[in-house]
PDB file of N, CA and C in Angstrom:
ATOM      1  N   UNK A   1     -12.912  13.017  -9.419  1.00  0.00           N
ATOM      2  CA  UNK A   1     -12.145  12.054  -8.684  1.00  0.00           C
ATOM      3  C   UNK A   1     -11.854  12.588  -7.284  1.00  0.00           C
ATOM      4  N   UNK A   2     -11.767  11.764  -6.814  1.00  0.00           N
ATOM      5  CA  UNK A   2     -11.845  12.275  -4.595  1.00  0.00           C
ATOM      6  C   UNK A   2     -10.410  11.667  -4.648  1.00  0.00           C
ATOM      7  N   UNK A   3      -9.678  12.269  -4.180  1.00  0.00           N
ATOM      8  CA  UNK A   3      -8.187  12.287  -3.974  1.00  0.00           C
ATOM      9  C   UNK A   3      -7.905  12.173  -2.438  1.00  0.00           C
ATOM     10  N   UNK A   4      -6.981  11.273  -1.338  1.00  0.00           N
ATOM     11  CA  UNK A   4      -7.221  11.699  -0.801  1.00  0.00           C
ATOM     12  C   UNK A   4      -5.178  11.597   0.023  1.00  0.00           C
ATOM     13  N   UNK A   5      -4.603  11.803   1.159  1.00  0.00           N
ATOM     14  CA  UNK A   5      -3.235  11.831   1.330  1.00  0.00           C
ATOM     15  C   UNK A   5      -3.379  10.238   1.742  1.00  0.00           C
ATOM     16  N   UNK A   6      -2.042  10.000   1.910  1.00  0.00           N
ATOM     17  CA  UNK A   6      -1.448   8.665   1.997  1.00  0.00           C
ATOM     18  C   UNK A   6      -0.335   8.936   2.778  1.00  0.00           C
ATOM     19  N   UNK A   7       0.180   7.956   3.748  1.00  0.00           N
ATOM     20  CA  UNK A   7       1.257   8.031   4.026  1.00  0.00           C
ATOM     21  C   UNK A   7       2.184   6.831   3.760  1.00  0.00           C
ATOM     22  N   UNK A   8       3.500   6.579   3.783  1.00  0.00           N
ATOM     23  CA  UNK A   8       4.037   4.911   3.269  1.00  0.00           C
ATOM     24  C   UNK A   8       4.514   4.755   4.620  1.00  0.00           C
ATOM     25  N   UNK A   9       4.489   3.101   4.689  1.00  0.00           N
ATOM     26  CA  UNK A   9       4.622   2.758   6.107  1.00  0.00           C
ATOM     27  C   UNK A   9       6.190   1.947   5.886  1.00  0.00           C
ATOM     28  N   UNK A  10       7.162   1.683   6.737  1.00  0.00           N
ATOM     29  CA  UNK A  10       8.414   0.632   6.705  1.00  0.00           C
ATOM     30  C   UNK A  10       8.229   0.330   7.582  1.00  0.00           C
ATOM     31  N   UNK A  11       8.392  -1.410   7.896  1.00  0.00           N
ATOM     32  CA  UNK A  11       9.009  -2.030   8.952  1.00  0.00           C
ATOM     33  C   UNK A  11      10.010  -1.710   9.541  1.00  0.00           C
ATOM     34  N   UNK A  12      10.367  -1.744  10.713  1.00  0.00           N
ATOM     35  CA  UNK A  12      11.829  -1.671  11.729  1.00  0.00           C
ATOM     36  C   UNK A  12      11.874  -3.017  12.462  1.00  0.00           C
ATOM     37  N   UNK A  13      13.096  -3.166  12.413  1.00  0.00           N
ATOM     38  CA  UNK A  13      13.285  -4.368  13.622  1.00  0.00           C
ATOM     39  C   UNK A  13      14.051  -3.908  14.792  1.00  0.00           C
ATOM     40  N   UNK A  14      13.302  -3.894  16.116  1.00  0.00           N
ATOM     41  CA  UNK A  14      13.519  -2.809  17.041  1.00  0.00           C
ATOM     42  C   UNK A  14      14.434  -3.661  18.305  1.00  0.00           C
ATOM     43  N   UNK A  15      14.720  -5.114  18.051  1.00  0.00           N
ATOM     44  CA  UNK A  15      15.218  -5.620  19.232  1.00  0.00           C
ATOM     45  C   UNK A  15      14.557  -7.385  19.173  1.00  0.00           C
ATOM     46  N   UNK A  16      14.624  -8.076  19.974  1.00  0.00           N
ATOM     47  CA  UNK A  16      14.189  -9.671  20.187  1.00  0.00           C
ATOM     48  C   UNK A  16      13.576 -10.075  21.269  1.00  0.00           C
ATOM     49  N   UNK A  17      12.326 -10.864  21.001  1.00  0.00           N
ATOM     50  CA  UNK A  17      11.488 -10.492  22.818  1.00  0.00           C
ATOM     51  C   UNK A  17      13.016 -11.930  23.455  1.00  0.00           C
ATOM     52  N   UNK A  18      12.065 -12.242  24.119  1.00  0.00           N
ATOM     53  CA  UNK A  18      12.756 -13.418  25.382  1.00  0.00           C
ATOM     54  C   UNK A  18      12.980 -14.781  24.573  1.00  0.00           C
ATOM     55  N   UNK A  19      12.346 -14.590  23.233  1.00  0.00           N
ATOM     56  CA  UNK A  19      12.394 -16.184  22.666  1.00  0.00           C
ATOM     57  C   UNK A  19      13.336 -16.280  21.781  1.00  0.00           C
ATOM     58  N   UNK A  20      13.420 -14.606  21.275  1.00  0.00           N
ATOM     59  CA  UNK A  20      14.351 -14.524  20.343  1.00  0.00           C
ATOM     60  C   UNK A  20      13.801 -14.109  19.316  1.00  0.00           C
ATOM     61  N   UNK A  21      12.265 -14.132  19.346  1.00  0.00           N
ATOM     62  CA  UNK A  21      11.780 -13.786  18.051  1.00  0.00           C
ATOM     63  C   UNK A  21      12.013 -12.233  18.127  1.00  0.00           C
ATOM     64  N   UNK A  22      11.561 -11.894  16.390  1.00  0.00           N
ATOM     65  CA  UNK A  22      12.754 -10.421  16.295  1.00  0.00           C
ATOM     66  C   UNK A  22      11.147  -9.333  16.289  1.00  0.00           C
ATOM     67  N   UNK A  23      11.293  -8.107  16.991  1.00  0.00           N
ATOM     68  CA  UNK A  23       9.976  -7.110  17.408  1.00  0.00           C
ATOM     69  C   UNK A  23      10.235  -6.306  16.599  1.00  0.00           C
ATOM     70  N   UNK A  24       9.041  -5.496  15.301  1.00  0.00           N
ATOM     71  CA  UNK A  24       9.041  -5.295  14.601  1.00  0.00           C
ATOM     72  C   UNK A  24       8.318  -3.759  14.650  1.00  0.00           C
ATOM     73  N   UNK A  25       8.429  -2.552  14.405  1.00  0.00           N
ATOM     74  CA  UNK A  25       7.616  -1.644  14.420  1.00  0.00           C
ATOM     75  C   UNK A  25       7.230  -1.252  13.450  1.00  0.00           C
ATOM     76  N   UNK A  26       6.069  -0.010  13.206  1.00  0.00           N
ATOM     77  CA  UNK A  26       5.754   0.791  11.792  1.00  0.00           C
ATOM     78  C   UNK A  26       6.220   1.890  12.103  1.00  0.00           C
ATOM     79  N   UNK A  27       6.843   2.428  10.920  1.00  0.00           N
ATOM     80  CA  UNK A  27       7.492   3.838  10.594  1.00  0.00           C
ATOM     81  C   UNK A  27       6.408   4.351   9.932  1.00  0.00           C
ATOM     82  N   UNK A  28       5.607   5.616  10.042  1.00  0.00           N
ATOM     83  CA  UNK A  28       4.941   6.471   8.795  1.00  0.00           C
ATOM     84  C   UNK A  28       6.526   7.281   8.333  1.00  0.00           C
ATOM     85  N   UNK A  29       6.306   7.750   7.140  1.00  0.00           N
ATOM     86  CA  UNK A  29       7.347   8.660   6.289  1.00  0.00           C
ATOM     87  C   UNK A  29       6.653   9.740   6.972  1.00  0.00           C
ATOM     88  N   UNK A  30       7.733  10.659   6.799  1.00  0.00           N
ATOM     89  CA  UNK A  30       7.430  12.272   7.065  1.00  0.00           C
ATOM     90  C   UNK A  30       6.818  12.725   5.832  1.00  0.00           C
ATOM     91  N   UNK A  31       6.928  12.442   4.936  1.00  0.00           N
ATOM     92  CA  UNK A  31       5.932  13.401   3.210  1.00  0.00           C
ATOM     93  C   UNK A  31       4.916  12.116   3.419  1.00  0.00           C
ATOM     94  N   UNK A  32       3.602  12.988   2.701  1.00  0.00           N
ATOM     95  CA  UNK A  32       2.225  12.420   2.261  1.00  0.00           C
ATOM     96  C   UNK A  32       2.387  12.788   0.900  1.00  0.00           C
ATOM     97  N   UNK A  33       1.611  11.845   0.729  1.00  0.00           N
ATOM     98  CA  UNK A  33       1.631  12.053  -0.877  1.00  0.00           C
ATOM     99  C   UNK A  33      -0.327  11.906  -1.312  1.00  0.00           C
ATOM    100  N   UNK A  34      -0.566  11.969  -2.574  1.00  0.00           N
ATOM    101  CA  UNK A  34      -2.171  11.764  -3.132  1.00  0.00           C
ATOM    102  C   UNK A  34      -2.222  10.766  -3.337  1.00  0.00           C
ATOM    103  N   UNK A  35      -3.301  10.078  -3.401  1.00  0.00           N
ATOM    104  CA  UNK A  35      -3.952   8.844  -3.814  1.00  0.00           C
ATOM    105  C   UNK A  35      -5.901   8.650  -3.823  1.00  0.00           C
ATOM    106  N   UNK A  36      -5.556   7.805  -4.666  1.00  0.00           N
ATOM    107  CA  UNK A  36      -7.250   7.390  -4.793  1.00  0.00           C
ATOM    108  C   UNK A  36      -7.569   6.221  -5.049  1.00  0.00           C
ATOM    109  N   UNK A  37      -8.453   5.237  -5.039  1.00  0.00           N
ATOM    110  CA  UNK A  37      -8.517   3.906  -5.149  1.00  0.00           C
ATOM    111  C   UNK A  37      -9.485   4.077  -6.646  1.00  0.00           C
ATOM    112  N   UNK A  38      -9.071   2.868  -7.423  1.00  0.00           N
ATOM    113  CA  UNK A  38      -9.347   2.579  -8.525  1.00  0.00           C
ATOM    114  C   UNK A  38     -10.434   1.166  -8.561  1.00  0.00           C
ATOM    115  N   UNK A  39     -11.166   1.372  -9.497  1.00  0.00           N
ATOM    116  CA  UNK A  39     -12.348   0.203  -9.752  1.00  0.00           C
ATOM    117  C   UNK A  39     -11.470  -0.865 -10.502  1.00  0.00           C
ATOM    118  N   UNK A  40     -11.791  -2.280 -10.062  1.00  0.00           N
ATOM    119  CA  UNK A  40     -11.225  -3.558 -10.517  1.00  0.00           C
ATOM    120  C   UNK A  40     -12.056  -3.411 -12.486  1.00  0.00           C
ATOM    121  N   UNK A  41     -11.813  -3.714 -13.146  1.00  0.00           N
ATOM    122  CA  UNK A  41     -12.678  -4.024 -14.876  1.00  0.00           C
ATOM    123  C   UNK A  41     -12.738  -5.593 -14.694  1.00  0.00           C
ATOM    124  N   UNK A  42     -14.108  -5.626 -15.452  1.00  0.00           N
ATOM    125  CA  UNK A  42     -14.747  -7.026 -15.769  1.00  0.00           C
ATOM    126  C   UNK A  42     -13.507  -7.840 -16.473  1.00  0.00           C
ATOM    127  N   UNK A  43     -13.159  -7.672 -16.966  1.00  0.00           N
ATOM    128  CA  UNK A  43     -11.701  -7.911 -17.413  1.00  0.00           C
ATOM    129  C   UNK A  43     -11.027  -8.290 -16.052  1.00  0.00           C
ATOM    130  N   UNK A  44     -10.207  -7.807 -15.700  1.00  0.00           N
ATOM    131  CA  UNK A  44      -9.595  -7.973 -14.256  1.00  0.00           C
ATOM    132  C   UNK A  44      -9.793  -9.390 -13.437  1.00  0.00           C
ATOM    133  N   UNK A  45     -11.745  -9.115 -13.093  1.00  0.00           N
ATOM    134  CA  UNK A  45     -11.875  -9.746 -12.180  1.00  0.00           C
ATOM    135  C   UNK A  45     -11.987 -11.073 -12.970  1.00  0.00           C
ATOM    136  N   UNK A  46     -12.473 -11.173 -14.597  1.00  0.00           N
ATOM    137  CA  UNK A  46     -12.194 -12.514 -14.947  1.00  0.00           C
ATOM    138  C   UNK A  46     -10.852 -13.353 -14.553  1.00  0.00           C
ATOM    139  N   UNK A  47      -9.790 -12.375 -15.067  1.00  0.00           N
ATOM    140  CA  UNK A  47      -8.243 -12.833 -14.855  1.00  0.00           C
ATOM    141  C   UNK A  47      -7.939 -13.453 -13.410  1.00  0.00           C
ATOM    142  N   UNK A  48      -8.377 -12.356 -12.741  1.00  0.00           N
ATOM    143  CA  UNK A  48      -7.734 -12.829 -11.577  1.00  0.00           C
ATOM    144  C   UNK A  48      -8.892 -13.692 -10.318  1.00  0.00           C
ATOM    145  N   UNK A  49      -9.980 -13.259 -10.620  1.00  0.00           N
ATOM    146  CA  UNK A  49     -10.443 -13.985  -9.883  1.00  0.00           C
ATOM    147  C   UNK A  49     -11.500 -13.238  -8.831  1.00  0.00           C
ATOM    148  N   UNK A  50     -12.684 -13.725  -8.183  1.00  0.00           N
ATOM    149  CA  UNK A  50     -13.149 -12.873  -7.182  1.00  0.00           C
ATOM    150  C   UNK A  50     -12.319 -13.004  -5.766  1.00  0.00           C
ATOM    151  N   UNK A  51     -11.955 -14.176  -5.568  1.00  0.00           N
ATOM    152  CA  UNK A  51     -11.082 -14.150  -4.236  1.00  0.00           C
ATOM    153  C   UNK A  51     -10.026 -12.676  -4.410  1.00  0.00           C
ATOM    154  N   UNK A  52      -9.647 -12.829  -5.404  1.00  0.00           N
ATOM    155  CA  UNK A  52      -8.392 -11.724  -4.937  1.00  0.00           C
ATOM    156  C   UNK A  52      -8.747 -10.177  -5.205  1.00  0.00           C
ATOM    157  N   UNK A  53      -9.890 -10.062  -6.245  1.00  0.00           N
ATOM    158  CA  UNK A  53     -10.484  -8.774  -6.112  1.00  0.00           C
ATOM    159  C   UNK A  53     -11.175  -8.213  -5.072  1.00  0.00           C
ATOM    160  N   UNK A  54     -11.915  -9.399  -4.125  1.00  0.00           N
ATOM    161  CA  UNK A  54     -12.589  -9.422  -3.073  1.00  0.00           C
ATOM    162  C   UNK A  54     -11.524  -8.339  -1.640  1.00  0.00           C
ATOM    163  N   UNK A  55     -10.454  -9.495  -2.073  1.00  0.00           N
ATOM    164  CA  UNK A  55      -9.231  -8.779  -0.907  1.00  0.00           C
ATOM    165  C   UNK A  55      -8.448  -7.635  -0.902  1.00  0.00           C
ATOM    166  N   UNK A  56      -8.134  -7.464  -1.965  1.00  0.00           N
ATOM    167  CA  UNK A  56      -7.258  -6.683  -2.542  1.00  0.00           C
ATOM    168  C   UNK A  56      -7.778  -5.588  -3.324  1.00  0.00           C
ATOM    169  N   UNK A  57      -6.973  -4.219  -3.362  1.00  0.00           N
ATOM    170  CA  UNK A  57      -7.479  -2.783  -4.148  1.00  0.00           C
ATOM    171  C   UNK A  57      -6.097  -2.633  -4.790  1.00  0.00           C
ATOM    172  N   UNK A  58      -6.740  -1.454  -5.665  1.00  0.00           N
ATOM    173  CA  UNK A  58      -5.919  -0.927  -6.788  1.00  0.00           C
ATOM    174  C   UNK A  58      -5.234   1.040  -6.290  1.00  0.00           C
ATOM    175  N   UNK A  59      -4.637   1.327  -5.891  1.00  0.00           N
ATOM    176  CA  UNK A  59      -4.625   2.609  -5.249  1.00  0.00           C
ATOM    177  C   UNK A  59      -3.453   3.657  -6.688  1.00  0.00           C
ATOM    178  N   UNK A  60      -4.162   4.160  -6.895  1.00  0.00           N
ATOM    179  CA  UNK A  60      -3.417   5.211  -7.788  1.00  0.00           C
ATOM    180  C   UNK A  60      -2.572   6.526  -7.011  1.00  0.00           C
ATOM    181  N   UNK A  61      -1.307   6.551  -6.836  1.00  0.00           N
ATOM    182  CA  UNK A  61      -0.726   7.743  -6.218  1.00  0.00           C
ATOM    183  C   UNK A  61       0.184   7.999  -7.118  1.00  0.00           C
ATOM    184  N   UNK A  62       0.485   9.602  -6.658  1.00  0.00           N
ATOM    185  CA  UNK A  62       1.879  10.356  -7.254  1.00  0.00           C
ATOM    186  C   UNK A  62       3.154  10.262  -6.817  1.00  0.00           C
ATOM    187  N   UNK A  63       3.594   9.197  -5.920  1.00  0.00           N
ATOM    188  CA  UNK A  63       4.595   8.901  -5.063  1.00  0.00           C
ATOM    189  C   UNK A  63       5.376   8.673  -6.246  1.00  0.00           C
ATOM    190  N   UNK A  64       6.718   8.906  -5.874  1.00  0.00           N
ATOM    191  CA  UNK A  64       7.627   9.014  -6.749  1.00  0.00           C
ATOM    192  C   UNK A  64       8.043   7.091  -6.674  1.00  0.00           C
ATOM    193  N   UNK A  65       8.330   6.150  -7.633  1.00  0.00           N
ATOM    194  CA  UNK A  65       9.000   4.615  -7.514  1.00  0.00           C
ATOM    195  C   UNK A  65       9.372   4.390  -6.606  1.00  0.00           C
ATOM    196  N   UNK A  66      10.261   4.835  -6.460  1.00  0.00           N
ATOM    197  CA  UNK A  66      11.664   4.304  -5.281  1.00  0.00           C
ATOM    198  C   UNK A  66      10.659   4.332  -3.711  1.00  0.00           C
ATOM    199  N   UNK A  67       9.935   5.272  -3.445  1.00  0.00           N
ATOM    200  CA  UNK A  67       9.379   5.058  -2.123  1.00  0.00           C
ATOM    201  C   UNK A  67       7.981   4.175  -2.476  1.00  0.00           C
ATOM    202  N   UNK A  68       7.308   4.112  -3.254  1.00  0.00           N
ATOM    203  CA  UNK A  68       6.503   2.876  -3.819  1.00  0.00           C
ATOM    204  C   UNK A  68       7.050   1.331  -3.331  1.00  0.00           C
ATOM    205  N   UNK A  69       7.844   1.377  -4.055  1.00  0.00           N
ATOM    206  CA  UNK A  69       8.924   0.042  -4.091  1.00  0.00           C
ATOM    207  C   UNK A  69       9.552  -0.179  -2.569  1.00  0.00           C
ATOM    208  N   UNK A  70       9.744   0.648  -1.893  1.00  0.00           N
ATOM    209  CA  UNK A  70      10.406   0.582  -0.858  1.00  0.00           C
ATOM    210  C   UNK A  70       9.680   0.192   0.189  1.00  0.00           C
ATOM    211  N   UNK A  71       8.095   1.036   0.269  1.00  0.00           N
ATOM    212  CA  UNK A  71       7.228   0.662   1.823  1.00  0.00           C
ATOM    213  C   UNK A  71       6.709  -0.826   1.644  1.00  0.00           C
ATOM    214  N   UNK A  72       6.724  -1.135   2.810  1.00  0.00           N
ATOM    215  CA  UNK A  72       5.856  -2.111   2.941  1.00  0.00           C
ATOM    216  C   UNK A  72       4.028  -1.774   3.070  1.00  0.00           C
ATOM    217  N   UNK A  73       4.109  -0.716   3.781  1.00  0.00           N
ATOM    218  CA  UNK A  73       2.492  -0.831   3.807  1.00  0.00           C
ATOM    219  C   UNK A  73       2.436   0.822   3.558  1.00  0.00           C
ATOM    220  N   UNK A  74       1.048   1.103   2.977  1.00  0.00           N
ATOM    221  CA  UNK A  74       0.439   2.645   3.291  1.00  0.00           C
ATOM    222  C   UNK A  74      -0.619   2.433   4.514  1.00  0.00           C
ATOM    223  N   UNK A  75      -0.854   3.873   4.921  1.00  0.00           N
ATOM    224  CA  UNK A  75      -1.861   4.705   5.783  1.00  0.00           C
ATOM    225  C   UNK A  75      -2.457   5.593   5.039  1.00  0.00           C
ATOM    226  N   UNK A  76      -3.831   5.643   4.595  1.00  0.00           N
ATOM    227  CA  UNK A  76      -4.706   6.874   4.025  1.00  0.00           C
ATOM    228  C   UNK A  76      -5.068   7.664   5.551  1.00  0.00           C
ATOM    229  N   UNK A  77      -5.695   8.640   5.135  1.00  0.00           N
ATOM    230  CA  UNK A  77      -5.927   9.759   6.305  1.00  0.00           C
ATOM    231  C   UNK A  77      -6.783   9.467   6.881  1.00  0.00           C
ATOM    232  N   UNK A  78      -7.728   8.366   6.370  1.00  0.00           N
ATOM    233  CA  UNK A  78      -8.768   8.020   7.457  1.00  0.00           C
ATOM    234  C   UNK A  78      -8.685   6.565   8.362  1.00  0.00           C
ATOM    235  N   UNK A  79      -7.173   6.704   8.144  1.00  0.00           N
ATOM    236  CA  UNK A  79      -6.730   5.674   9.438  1.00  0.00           C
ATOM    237  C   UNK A  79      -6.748   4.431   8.828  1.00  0.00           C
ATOM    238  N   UNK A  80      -6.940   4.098   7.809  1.00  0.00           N
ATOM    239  CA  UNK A  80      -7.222   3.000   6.898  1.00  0.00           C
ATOM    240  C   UNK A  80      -5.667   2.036   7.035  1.00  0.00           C
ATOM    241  N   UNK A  81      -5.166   1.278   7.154  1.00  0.00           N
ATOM    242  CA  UNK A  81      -3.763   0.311   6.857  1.00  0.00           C
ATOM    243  C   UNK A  81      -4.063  -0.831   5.899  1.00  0.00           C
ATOM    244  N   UNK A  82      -2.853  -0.365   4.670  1.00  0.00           N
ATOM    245  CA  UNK A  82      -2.766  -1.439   3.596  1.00  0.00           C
ATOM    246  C   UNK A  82      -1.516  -1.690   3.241  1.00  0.00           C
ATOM    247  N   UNK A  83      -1.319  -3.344   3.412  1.00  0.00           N
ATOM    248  CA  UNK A  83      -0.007  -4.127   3.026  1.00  0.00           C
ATOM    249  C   UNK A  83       0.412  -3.610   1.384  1.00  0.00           C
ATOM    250  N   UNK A  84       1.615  -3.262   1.003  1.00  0.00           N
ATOM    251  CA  UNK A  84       1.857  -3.506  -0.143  1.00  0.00           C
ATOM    252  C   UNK A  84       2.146  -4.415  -0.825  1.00  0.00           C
ATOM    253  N   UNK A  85       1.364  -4.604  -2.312  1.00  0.00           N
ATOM    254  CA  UNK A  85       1.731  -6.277  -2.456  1.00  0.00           C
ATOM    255  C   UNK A  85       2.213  -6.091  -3.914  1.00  0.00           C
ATOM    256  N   UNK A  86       2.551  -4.907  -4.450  1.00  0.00           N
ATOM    257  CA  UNK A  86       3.162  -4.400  -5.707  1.00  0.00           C
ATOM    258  C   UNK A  86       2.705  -3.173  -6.317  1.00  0.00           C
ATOM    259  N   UNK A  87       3.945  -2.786  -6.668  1.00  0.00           N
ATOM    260  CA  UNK A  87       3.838  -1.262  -7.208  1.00  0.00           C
ATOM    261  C   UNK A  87       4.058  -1.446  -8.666  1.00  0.00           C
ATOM    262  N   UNK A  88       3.489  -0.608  -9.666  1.00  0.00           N
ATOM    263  CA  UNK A  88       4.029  -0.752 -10.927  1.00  0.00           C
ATOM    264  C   UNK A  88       4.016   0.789 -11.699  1.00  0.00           C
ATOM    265  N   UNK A  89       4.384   1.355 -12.431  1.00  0.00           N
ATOM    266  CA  UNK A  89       4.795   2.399 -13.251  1.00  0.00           C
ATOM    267  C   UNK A  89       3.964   2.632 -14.366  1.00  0.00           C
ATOM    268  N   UNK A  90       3.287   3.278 -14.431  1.00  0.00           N
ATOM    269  CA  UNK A  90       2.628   4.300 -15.478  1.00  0.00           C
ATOM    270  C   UNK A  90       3.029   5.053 -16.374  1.00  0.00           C
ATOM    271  N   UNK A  91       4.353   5.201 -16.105  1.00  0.00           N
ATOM    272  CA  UNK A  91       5.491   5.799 -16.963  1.00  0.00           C
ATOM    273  C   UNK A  91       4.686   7.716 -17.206  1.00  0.00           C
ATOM    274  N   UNK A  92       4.441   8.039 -16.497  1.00  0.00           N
ATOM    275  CA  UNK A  92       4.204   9.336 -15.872  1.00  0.00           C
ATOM    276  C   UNK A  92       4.221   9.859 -14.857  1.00  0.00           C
ATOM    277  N   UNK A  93       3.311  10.897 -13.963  1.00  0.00           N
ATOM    278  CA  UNK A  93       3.301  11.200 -12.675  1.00  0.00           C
ATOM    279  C   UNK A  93       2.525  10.266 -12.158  1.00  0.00           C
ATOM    280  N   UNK A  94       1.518   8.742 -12.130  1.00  0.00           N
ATOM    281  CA  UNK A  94       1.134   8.240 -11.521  1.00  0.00           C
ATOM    282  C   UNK A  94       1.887   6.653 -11.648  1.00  0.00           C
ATOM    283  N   UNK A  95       1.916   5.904 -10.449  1.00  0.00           N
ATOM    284  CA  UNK A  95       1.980   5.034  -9.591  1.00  0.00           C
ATOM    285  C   UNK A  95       0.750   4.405  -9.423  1.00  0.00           C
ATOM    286  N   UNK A  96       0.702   2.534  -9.897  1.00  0.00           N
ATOM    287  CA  UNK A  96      -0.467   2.136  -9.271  1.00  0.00           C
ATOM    288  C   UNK A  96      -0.130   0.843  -8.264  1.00  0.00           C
ATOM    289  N   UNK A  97      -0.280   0.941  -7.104  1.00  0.00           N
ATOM    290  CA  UNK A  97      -0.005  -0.227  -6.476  1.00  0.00           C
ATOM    291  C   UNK A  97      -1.511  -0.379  -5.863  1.00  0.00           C
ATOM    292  N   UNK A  98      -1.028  -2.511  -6.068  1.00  0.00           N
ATOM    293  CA  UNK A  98      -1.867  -3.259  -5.210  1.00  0.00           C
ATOM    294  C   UNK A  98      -2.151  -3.425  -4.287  1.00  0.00           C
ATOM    295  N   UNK A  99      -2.902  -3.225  -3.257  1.00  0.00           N
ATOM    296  CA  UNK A  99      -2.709  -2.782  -2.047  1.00  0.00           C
ATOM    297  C   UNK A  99      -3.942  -4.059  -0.893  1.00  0.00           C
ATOM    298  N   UNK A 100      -3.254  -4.557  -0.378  1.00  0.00           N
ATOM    299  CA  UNK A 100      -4.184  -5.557   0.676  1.00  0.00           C
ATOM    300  C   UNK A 100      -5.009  -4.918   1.842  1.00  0.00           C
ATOM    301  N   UNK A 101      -6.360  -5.103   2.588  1.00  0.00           N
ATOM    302  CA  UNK A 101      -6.475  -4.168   3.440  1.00  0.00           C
ATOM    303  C   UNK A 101      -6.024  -4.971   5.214  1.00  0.00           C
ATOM    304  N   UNK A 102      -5.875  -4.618   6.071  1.00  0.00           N
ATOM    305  CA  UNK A 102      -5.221  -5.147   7.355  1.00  0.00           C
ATOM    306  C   UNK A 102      -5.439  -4.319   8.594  1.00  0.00           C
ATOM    307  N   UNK A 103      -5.620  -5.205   9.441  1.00  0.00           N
ATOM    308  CA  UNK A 103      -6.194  -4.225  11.054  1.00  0.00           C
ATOM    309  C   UNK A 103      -4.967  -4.055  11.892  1.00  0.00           C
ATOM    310  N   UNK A 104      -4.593  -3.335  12.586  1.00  0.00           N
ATOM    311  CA  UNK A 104      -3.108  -3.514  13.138  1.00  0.00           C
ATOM    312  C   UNK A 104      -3.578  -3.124  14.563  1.00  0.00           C
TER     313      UNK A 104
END
């Protein structure tokens, strides 16, 4: 398995341009954590569909819940940006969240 770091990303709301709409930044966290992306099962893609397997990945990390649950998006090390679109519990040392991919 090819492992590779991650970082978790949070929104900030940094101020309001001229219209009022509210300006938003990305935070990386200071800790990286491991991760690796996981293969969708024939199973899966029946359930859910090719549209959303098409879009969407499966990312396995050791991040502890609470910062899972908390980011909005990760950064892998090769500059990669993915929306979080749910984290769920393994009920061990791994974490698998759904992860969207996005150009920023």
């Amino acid at each position: 398995m090819r492992y590779f770091t991650i970082a978790f990303l949070t929104k900030e709301t940094t101020g309001t341009d001229m219209l009022g709409n509210p300006i938003t930044e990305w935070l990386t966290a200071k800790t990286w954590y491991r991760g690796r992306f996981t293969e969708w099962s024939a199973e899966e893609i029946a359930l859910e569909g090719r549209e959303v397997t098409k879009s969407q990945r499966k990312l396995l990390t050791d991040a502890p819940l609470s910062v899972c649950r908390a980011a909005d998006g990760v950064q892998a090390d090769s500059g990669e940006t993915f929306r979080v679109q749910s984290a769920k519990d393994l009920h061990g040392r791994w974490r698998l969240l759904y992860v969207e991919r996005w150009r920023v």
